[in-house]
Structures are given as C-alpha cells and as structure tokens.
PDB file of N, CA and C in Angstrom:
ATOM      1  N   UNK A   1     189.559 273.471  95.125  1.00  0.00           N
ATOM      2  CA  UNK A   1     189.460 274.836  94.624  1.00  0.00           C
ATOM      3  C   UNK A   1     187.999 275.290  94.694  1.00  0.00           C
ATOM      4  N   UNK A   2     187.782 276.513  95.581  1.00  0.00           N
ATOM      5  CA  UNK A   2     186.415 277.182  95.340  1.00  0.00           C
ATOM      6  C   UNK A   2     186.316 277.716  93.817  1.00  0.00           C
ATOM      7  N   UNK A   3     184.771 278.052  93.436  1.00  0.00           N
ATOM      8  CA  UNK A   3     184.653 278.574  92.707  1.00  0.00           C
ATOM      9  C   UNK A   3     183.860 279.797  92.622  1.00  0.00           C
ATOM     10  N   UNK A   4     183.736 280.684  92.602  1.00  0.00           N
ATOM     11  CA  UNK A   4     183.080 282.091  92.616  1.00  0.00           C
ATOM     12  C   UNK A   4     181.288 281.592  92.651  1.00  0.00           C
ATOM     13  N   UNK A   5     180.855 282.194  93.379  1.00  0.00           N
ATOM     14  CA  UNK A   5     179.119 282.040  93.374  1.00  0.00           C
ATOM     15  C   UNK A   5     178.186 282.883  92.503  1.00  0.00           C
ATOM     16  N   UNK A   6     177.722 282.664  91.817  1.00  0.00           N
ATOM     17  CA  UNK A   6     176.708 283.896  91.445  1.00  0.00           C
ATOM     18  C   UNK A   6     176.031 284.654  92.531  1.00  0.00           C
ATOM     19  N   UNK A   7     175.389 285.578  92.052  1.00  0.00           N
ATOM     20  CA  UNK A   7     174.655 286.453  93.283  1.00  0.00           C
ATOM     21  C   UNK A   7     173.139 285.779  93.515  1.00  0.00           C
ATOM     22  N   UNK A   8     172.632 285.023  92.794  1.00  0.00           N
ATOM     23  CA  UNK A   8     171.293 284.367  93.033  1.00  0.00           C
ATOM     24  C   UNK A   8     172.060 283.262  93.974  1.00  0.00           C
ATOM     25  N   UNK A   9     172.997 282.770  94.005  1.00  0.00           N
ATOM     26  CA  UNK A   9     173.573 281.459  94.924  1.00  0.00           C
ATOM     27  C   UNK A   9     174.250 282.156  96.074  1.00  0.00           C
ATOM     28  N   UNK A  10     174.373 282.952  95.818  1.00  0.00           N
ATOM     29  CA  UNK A  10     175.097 283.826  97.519  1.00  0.00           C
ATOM     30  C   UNK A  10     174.315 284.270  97.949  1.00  0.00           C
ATOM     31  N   UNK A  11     172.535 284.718  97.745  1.00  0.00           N
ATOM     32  CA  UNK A  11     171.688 284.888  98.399  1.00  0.00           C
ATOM     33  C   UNK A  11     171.032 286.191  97.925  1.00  0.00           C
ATOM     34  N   UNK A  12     172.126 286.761  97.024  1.00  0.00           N
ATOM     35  CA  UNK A  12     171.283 288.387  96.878  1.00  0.00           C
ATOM     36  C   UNK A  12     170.706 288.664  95.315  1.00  0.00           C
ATOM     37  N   UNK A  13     169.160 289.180  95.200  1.00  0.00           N
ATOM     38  CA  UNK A  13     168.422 289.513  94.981  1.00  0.00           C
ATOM     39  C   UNK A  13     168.924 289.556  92.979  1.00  0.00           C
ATOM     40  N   UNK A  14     168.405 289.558  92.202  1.00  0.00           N
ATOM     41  CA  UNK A  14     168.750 290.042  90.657  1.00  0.00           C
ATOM     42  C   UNK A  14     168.754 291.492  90.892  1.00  0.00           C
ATOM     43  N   UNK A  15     169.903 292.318  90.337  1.00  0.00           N
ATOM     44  CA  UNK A  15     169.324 293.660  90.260  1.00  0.00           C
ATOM     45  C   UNK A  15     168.092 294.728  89.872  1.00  0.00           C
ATOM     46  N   UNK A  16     167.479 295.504  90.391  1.00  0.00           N
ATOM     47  CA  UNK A  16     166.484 296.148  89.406  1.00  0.00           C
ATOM     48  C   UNK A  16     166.536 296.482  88.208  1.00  0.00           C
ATOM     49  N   UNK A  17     165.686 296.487  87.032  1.00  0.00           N
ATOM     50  CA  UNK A  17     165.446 296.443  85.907  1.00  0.00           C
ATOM     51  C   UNK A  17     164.451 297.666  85.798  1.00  0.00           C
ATOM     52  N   UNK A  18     164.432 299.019  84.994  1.00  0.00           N
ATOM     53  CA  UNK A  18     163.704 299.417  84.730  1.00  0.00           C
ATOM     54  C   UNK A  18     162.718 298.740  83.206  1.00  0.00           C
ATOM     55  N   UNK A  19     161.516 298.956  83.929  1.00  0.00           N
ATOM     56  CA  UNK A  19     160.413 298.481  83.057  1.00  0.00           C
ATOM     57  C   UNK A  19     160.513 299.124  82.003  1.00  0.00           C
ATOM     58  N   UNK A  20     160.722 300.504  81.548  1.00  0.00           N
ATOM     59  CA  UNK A  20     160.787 300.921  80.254  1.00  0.00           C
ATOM     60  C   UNK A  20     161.853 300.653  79.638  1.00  0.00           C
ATOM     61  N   UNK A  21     163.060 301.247  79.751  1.00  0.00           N
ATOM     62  CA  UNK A  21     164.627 300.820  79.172  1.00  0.00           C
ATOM     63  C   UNK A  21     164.843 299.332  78.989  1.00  0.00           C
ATOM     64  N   UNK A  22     164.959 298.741  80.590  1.00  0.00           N
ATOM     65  CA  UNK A  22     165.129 297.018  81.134  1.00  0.00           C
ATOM     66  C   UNK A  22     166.758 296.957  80.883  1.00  0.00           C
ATOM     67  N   UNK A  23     167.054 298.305  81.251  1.00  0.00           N
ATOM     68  CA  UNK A  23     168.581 298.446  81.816  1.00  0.00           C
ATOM     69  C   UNK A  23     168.493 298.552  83.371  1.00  0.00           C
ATOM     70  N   UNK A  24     169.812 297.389  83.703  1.00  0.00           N
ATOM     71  CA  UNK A  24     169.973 297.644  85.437  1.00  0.00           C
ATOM     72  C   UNK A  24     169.926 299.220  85.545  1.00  0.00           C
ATOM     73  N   UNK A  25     169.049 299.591  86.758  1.00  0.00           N
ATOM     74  CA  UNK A  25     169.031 300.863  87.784  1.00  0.00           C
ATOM     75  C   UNK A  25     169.155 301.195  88.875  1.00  0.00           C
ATOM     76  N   UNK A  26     169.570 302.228  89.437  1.00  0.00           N
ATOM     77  CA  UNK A  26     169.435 302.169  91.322  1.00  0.00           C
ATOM     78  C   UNK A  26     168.300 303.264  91.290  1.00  0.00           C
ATOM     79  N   UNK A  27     167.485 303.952  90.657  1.00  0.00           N
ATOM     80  CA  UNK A  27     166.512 304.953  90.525  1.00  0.00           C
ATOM     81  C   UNK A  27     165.277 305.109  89.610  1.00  0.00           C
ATOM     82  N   UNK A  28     164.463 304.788  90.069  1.00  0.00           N
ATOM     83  CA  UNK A  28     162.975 305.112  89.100  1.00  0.00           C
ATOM     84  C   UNK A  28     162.736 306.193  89.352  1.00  0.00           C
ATOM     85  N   UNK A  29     161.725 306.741  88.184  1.00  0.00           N
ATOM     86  CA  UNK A  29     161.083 307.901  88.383  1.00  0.00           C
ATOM     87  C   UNK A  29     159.647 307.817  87.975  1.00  0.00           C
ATOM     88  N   UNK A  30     158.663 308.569  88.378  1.00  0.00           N
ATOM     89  CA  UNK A  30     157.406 308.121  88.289  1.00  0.00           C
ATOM     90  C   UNK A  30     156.474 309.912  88.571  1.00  0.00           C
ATOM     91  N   UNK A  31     155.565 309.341  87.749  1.00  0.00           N
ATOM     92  CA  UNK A  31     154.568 310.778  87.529  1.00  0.00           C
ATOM     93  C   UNK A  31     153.812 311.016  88.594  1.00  0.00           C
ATOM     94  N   UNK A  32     153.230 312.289  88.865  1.00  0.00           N
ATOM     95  CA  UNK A  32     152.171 312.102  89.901  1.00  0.00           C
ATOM     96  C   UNK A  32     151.342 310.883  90.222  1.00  0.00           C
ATOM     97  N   UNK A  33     150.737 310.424  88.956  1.00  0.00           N
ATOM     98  CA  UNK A  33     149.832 309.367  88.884  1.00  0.00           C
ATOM     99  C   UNK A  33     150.743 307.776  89.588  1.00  0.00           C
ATOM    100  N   UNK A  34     151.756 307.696  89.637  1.00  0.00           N
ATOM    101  CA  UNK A  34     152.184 306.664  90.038  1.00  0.00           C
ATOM    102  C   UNK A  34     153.096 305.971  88.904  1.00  0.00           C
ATOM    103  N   UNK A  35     152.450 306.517  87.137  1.00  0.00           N
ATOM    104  CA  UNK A  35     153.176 305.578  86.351  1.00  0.00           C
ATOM    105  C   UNK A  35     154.612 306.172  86.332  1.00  0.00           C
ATOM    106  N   UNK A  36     155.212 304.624  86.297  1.00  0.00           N
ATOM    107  CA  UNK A  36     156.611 304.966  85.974  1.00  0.00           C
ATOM    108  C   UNK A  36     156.892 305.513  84.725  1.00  0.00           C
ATOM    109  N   UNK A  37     157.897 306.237  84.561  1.00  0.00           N
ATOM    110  CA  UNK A  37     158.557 307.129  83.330  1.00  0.00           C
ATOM    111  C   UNK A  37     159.599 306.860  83.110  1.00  0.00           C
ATOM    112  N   UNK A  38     160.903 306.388  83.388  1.00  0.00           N
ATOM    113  CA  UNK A  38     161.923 306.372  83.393  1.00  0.00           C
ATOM    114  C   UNK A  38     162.872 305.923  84.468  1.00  0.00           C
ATOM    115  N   UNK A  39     163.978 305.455  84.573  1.00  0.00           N
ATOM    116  CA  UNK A  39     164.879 305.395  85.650  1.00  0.00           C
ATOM    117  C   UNK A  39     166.407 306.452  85.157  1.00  0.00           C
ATOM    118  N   UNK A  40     167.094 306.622  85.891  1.00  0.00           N
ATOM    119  CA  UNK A  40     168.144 307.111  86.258  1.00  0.00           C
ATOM    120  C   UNK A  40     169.138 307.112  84.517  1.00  0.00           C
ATOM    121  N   UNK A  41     169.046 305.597  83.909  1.00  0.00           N
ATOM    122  CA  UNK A  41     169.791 305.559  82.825  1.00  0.00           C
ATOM    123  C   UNK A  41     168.950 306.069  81.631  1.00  0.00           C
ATOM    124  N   UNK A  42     167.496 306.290  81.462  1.00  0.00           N
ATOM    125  CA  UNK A  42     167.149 306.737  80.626  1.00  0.00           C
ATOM    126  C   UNK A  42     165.957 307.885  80.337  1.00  0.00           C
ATOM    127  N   UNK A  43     166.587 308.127  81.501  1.00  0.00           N
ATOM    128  CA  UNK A  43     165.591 309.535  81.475  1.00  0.00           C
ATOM    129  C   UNK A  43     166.930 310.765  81.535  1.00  0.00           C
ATOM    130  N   UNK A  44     166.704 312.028  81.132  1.00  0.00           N
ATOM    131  CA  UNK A  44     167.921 312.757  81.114  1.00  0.00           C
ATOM    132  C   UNK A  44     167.589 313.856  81.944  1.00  0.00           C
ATOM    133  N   UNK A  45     168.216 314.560  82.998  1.00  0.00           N
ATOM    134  CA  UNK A  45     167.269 315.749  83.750  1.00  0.00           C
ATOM    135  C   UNK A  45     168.131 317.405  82.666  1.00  0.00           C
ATOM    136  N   UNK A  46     167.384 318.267  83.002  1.00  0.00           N
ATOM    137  CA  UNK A  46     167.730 319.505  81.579  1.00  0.00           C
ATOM    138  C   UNK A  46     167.361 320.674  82.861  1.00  0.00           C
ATOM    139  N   UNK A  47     167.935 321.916  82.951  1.00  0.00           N
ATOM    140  CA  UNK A  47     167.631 322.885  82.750  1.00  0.00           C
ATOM    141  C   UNK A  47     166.588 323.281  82.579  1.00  0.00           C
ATOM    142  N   UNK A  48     165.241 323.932  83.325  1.00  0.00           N
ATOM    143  CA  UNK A  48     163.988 324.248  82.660  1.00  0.00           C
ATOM    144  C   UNK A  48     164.396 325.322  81.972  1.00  0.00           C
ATOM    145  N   UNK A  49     165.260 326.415  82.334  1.00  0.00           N
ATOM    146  CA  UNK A  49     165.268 327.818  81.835  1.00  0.00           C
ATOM    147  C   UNK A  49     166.141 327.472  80.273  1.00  0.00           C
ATOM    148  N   UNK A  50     166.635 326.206  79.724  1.00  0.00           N
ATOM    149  CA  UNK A  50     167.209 325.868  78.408  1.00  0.00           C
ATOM    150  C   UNK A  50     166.218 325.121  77.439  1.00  0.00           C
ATOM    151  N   UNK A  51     165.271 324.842  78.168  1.00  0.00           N
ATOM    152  CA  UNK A  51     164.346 323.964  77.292  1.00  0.00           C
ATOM    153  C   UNK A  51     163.322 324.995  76.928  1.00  0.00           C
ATOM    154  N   UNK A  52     162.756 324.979  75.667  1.00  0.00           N
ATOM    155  CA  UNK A  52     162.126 325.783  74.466  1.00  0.00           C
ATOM    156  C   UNK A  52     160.842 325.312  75.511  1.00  0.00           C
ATOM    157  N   UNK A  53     160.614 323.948  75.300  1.00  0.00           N
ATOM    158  CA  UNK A  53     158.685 323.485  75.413  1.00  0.00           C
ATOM    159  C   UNK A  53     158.330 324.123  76.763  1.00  0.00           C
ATOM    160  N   UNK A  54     159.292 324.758  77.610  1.00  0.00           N
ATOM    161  CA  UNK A  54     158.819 325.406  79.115  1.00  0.00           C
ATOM    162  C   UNK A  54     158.306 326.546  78.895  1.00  0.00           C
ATOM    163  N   UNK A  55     158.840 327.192  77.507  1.00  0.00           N
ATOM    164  CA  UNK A  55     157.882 328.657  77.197  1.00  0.00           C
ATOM    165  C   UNK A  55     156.936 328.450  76.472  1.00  0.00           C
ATOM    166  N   UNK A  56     156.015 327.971  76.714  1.00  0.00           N
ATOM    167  CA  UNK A  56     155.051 328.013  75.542  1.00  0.00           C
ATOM    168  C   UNK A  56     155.017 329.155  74.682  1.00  0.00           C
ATOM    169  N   UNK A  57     154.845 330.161  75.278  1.00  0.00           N
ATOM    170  CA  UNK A  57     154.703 331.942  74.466  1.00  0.00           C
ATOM    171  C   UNK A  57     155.551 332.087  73.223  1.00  0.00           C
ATOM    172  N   UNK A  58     156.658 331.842  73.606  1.00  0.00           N
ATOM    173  CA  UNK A  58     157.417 331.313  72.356  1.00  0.00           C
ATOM    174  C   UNK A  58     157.667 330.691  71.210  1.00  0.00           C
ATOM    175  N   UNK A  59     156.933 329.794  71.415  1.00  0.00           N
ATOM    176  CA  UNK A  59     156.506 328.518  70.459  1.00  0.00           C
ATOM    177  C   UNK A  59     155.397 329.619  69.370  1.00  0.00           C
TER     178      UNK A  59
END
C-alpha cells in the first residue's frame, strides 16, 4: 500500500506566508518604498469615493 507524500517529499516548495498576517497567500502587497503591507488575506481593498480619510476637507 502507497501512502500519500507530503508536498516537501513530492518536491514542491512550503507555501508563501505573508510576513505580517503569516497566513498562506498567493499575493503581497507592498508600498512604494518596497515595504511589504499586507497580502491578499489581510489587507481589505475599499472604494476611495466611501472612505471618509480620502477627504481630508471633511474631517
């Protein structure tokens, strides 16, 4: 009887980990500067025209 392989024993890679969360991701995101900010699971994308902090004047 075979038994099922892990993916480090079948040859492929650990999944990516975002550095901030350190939940599996298929997407980083990163600032001009290069630092990372978020990936895919914990960053949320919004509407600029719903978000308050885009008007400053308002505030």
């Amino acid at each position: 009887m075979l038994y099922p392989r892990t993916d480090a024993e079948a040859g492929y890679p650990d999944p990516p980990v975002c550095p901030i969360c350190h939940q599996r991701c298929d997407t980083i995101y990163r600032a001009e500067d290069g630092t990372i900010v978020g990936c895919d699971r914990c960053i949320e994308a919004a509407d600029a025209w719903e978000v308050n902090e885009c008007f400053p004047e308002k505030e």
